[in-house]
Structures are given as structure tokens and as C-alpha cells.
PDB file of N, CA and C in Angstrom:
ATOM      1  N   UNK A   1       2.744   2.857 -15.029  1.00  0.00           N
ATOM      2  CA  UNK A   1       3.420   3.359 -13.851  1.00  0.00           C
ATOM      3  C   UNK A   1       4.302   2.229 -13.304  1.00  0.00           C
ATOM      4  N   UNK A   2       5.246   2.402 -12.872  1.00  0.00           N
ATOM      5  CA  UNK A   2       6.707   1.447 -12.421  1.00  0.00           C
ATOM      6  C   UNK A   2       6.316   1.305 -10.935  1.00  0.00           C
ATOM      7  N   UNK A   3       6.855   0.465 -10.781  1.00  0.00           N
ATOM      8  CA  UNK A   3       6.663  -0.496  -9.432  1.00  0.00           C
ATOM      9  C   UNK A   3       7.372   0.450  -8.289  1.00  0.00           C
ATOM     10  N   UNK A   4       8.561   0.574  -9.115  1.00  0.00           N
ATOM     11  CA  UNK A   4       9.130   2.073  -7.820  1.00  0.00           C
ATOM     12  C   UNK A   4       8.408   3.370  -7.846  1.00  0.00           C
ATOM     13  N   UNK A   5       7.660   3.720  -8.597  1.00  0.00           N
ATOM     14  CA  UNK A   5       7.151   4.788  -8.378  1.00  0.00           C
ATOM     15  C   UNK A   5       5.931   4.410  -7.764  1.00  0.00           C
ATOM     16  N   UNK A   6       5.111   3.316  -7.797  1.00  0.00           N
ATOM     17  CA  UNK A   6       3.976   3.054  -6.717  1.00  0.00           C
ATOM     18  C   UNK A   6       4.809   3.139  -5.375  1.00  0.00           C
ATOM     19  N   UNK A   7       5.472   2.268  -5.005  1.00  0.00           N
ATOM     20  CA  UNK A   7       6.430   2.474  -3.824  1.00  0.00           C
ATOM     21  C   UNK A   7       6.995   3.551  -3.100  1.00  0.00           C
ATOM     22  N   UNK A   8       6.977   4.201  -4.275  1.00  0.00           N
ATOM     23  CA  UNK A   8       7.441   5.970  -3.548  1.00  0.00           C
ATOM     24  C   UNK A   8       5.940   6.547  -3.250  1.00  0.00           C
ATOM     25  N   UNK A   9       4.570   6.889  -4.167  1.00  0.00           N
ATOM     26  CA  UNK A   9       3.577   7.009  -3.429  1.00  0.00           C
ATOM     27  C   UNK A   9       3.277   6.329  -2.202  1.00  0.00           C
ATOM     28  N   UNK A  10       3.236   5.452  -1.941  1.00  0.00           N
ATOM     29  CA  UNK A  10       2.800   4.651  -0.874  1.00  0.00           C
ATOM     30  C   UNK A  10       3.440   4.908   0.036  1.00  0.00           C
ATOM     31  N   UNK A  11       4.804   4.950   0.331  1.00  0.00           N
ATOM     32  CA  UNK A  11       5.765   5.404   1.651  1.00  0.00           C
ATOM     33  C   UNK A  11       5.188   6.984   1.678  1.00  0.00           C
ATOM     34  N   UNK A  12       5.072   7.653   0.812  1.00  0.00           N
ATOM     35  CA  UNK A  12       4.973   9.204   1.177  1.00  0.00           C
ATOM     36  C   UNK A  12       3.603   9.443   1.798  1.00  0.00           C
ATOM     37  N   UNK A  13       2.233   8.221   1.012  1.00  0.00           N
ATOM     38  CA  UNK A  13       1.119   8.468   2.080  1.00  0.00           C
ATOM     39  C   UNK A  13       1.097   8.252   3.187  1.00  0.00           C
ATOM     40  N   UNK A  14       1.773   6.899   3.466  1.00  0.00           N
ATOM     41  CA  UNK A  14       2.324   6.287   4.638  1.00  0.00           C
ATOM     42  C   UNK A  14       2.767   7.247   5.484  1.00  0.00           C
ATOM     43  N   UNK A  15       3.964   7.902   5.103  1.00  0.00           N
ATOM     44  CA  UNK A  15       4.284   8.786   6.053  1.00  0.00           C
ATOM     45  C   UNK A  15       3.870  10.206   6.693  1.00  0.00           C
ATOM     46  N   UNK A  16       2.330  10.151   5.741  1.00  0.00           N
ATOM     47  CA  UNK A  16       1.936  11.600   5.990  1.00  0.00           C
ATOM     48  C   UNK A  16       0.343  11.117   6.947  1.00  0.00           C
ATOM     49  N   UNK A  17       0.852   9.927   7.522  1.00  0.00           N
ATOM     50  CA  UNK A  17      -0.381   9.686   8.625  1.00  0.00           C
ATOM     51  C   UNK A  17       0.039   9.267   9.553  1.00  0.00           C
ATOM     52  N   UNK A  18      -1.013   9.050  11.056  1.00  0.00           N
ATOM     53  CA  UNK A  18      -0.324   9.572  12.035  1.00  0.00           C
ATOM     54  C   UNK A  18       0.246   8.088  12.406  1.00  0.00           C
ATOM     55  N   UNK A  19       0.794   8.237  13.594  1.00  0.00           N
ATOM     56  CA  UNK A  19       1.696   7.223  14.373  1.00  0.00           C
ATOM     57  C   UNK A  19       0.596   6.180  14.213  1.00  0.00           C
ATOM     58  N   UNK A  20      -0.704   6.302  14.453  1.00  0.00           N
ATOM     59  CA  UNK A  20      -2.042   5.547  14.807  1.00  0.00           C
ATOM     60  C   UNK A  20      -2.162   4.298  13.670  1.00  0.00           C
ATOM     61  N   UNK A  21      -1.766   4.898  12.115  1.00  0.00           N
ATOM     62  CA  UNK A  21      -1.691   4.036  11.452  1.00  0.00           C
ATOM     63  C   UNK A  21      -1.284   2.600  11.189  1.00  0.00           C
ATOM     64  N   UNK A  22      -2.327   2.206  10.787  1.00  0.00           N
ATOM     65  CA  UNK A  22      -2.089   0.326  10.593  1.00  0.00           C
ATOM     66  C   UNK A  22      -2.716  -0.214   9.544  1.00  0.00           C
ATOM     67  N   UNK A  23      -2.045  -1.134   8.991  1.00  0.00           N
ATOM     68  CA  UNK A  23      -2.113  -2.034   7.971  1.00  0.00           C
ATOM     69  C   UNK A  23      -2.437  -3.637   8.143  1.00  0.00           C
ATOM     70  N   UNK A  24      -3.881  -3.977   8.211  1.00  0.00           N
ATOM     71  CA  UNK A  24      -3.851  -5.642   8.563  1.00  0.00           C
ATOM     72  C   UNK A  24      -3.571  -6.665   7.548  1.00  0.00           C
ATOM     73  N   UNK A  25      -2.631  -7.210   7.555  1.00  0.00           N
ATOM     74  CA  UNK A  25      -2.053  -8.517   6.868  1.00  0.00           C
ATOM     75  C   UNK A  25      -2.489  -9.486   7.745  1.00  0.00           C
ATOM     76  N   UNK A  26      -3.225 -10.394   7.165  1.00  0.00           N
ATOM     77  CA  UNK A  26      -3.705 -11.395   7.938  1.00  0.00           C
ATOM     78  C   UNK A  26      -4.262 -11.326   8.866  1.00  0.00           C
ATOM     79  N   UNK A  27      -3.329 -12.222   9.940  1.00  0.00           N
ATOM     80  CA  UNK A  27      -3.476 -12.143  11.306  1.00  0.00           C
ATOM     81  C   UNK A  27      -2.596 -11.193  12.186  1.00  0.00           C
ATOM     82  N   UNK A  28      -1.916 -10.437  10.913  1.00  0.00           N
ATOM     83  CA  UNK A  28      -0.938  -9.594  11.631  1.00  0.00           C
ATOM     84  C   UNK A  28      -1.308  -8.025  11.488  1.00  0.00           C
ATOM     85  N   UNK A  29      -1.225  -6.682  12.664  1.00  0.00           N
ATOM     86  CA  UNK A  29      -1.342  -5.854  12.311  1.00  0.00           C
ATOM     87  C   UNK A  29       0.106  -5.074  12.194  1.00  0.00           C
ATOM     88  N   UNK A  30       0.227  -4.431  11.474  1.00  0.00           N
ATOM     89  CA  UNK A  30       1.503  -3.855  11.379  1.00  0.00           C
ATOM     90  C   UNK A  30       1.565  -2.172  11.532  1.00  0.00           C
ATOM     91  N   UNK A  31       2.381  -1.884  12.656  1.00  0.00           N
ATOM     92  CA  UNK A  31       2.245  -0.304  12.496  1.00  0.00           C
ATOM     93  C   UNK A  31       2.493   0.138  11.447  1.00  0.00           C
ATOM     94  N   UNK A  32       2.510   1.778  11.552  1.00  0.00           N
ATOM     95  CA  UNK A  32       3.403   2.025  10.622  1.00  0.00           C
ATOM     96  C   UNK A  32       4.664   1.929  10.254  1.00  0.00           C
ATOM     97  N   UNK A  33       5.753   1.952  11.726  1.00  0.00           N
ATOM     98  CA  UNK A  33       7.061   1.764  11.365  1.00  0.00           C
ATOM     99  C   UNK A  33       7.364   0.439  11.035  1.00  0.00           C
ATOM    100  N   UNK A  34       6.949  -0.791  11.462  1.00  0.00           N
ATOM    101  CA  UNK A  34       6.679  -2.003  10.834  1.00  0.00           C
ATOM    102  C   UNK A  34       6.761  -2.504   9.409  1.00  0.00           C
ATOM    103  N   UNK A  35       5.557  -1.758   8.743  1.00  0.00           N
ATOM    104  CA  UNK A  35       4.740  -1.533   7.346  1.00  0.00           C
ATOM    105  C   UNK A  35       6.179  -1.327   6.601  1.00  0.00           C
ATOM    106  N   UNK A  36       6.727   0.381   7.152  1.00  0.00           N
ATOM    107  CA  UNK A  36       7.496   0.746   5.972  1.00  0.00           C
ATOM    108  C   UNK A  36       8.861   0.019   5.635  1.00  0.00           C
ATOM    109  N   UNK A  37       9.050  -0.675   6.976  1.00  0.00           N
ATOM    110  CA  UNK A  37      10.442  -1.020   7.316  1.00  0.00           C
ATOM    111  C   UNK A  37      10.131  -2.790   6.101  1.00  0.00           C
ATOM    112  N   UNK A  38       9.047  -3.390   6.759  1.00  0.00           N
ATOM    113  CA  UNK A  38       8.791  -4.331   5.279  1.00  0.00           C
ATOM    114  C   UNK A  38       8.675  -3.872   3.944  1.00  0.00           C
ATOM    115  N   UNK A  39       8.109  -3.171   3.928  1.00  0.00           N
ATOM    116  CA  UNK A  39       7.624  -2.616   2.235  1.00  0.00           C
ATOM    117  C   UNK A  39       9.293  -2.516   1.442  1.00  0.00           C
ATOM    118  N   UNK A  40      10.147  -2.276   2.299  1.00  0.00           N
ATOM    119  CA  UNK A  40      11.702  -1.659   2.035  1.00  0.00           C
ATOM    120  C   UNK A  40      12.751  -3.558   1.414  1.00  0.00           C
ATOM    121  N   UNK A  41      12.120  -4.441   2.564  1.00  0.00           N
ATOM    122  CA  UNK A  41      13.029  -5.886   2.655  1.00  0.00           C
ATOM    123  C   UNK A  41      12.260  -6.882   2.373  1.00  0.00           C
ATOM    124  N   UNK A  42      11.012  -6.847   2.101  1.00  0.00           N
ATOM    125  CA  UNK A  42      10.218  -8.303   1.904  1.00  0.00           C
ATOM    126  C   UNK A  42       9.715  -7.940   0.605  1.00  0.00           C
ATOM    127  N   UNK A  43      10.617  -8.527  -0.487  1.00  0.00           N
ATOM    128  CA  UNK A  43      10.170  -8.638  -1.947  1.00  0.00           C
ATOM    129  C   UNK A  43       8.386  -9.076  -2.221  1.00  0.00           C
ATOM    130  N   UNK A  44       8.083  -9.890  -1.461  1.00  0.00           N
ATOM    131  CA  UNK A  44       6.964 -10.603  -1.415  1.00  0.00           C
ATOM    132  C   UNK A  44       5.532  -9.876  -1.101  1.00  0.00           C
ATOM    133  N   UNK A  45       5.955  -9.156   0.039  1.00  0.00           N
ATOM    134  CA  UNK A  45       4.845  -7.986   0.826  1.00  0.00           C
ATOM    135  C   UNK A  45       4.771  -7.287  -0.209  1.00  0.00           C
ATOM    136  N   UNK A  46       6.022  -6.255  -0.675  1.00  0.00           N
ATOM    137  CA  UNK A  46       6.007  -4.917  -1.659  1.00  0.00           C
ATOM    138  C   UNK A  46       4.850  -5.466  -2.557  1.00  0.00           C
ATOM    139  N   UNK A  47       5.225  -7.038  -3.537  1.00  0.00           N
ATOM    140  CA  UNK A  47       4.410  -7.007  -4.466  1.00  0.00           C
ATOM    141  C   UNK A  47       3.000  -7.133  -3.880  1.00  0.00           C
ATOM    142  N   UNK A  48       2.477  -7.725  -2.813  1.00  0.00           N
ATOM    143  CA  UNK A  48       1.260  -7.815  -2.823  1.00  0.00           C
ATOM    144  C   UNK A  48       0.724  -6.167  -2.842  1.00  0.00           C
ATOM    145  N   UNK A  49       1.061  -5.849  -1.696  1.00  0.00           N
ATOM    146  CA  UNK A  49       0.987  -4.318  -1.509  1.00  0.00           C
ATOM    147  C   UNK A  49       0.868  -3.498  -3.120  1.00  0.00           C
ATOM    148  N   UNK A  50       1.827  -3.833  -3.952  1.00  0.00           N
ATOM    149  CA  UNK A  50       1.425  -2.676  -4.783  1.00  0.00           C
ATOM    150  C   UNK A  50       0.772  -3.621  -5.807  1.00  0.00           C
ATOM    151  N   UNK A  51       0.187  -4.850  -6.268  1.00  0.00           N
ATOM    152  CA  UNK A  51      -1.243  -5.290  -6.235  1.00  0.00           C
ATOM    153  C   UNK A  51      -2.355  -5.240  -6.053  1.00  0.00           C
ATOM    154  N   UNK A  52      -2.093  -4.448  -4.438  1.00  0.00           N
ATOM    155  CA  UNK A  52      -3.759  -4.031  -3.695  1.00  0.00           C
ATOM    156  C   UNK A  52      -4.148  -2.937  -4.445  1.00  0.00           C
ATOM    157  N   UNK A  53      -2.676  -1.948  -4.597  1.00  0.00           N
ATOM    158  CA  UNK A  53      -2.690  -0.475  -4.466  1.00  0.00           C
ATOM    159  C   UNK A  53      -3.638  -0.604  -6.114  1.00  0.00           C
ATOM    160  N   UNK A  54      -2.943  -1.150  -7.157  1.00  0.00           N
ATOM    161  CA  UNK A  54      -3.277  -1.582  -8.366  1.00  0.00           C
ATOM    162  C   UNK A  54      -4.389  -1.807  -8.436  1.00  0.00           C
ATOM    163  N   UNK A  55      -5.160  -2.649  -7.956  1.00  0.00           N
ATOM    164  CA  UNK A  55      -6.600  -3.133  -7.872  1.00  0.00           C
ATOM    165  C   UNK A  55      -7.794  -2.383  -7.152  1.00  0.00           C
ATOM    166  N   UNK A  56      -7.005  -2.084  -6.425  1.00  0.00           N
ATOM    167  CA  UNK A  56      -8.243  -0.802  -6.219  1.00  0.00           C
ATOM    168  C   UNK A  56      -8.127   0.750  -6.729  1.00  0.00           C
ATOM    169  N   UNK A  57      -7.169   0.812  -7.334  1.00  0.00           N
ATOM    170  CA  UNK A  57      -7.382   1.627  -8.269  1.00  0.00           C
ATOM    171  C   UNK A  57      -8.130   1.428  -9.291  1.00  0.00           C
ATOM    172  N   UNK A  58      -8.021   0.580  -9.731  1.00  0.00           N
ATOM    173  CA  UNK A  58      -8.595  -0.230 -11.567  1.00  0.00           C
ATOM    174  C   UNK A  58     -10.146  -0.111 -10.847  1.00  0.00           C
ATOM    175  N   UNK A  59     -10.252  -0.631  -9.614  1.00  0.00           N
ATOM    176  CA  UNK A  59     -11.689  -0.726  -9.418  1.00  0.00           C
ATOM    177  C   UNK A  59     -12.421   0.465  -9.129  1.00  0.00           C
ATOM    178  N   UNK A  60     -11.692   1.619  -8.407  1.00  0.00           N
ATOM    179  CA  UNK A  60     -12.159   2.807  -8.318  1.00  0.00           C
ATOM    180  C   UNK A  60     -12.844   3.709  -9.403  1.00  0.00           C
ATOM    181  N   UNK A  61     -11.510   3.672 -10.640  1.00  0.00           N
ATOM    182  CA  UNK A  61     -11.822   3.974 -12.053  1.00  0.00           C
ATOM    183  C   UNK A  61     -13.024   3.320 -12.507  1.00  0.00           C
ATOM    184  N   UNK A  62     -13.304   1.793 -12.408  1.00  0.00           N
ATOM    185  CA  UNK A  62     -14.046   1.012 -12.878  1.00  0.00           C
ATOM    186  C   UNK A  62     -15.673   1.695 -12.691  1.00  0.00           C
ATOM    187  N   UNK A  63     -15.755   1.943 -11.338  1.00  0.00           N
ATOM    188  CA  UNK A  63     -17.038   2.347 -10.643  1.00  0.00           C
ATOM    189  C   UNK A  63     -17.039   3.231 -10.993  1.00  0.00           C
ATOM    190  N   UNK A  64     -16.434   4.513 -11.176  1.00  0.00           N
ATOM    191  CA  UNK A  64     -16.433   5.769 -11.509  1.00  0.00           C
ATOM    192  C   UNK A  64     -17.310   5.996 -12.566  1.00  0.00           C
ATOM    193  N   UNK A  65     -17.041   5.041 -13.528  1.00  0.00           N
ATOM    194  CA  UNK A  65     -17.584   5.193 -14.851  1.00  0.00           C
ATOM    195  C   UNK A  65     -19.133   4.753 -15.303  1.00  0.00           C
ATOM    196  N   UNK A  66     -19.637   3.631 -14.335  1.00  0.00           N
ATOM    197  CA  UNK A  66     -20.732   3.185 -14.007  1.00  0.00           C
ATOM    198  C   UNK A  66     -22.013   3.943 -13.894  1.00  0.00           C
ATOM    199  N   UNK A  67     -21.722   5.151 -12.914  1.00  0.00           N
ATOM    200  CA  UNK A  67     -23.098   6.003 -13.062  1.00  0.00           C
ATOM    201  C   UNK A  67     -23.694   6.482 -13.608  1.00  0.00           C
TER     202      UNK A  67
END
């Protein structure tokens, strides 16, 4: 799966939750309009972000298979 197409999932979950939504980076919380508006201009964020998205997937699958 391509890096833009994680990116397009992620904005579309993103956008299908409410205003309430937040994302903690660090010490920083980021709304949602925040979140998407980085995910769009900070080369750096996107990749971690679709890293996380990556890794807990692999780990979801991982456990899945365990029982």
C-alpha cells in the first residue's frame, strides 16, 4: 500500500470524527484542524504518522493470529 493512499485513509477517518478529536504528539495536542492541516505540510509528521498507522496494523494482524 503507497504512502498516499495511507494518507487518503487517514484524512477520511480523520474527517469522519467529531470536532472533539485529538491527536497527542508529544507535548503537543493537536486538534483536528491542526492534525490535518500538518499531515498536508510537515514531510516529517506525515511519515511518522503513517509509521504509527503501519505498526499498529502489523501488530493488530500480529495478535490476531496468536489465539
Amino acid at each position: 500500500m503507497s504512502e498516499k493512499t495511507i494518507i487518503k485513509s487517514i484524512k477520511n477517518h480523520v474527517n469522519g470524527q467529531n470536532n472533539s478529536w485529538n491527536f497527542v504528539y508529544g507535548k503537543e495536542i493537536l486538534d483536528k484542524k491542526v492534525f490535518l492541516q500538518r499531515l498536508d505540510k510537515d514531510k516529517k509528521f506525515r511519515g511518522l504518522v503513517v509509521n504509527l498507522v503501519v505498526n499498529l496494523s502489523v501488530d493488530i494482524l500480529a495478535r490476531k493470529g496468536e489465539k
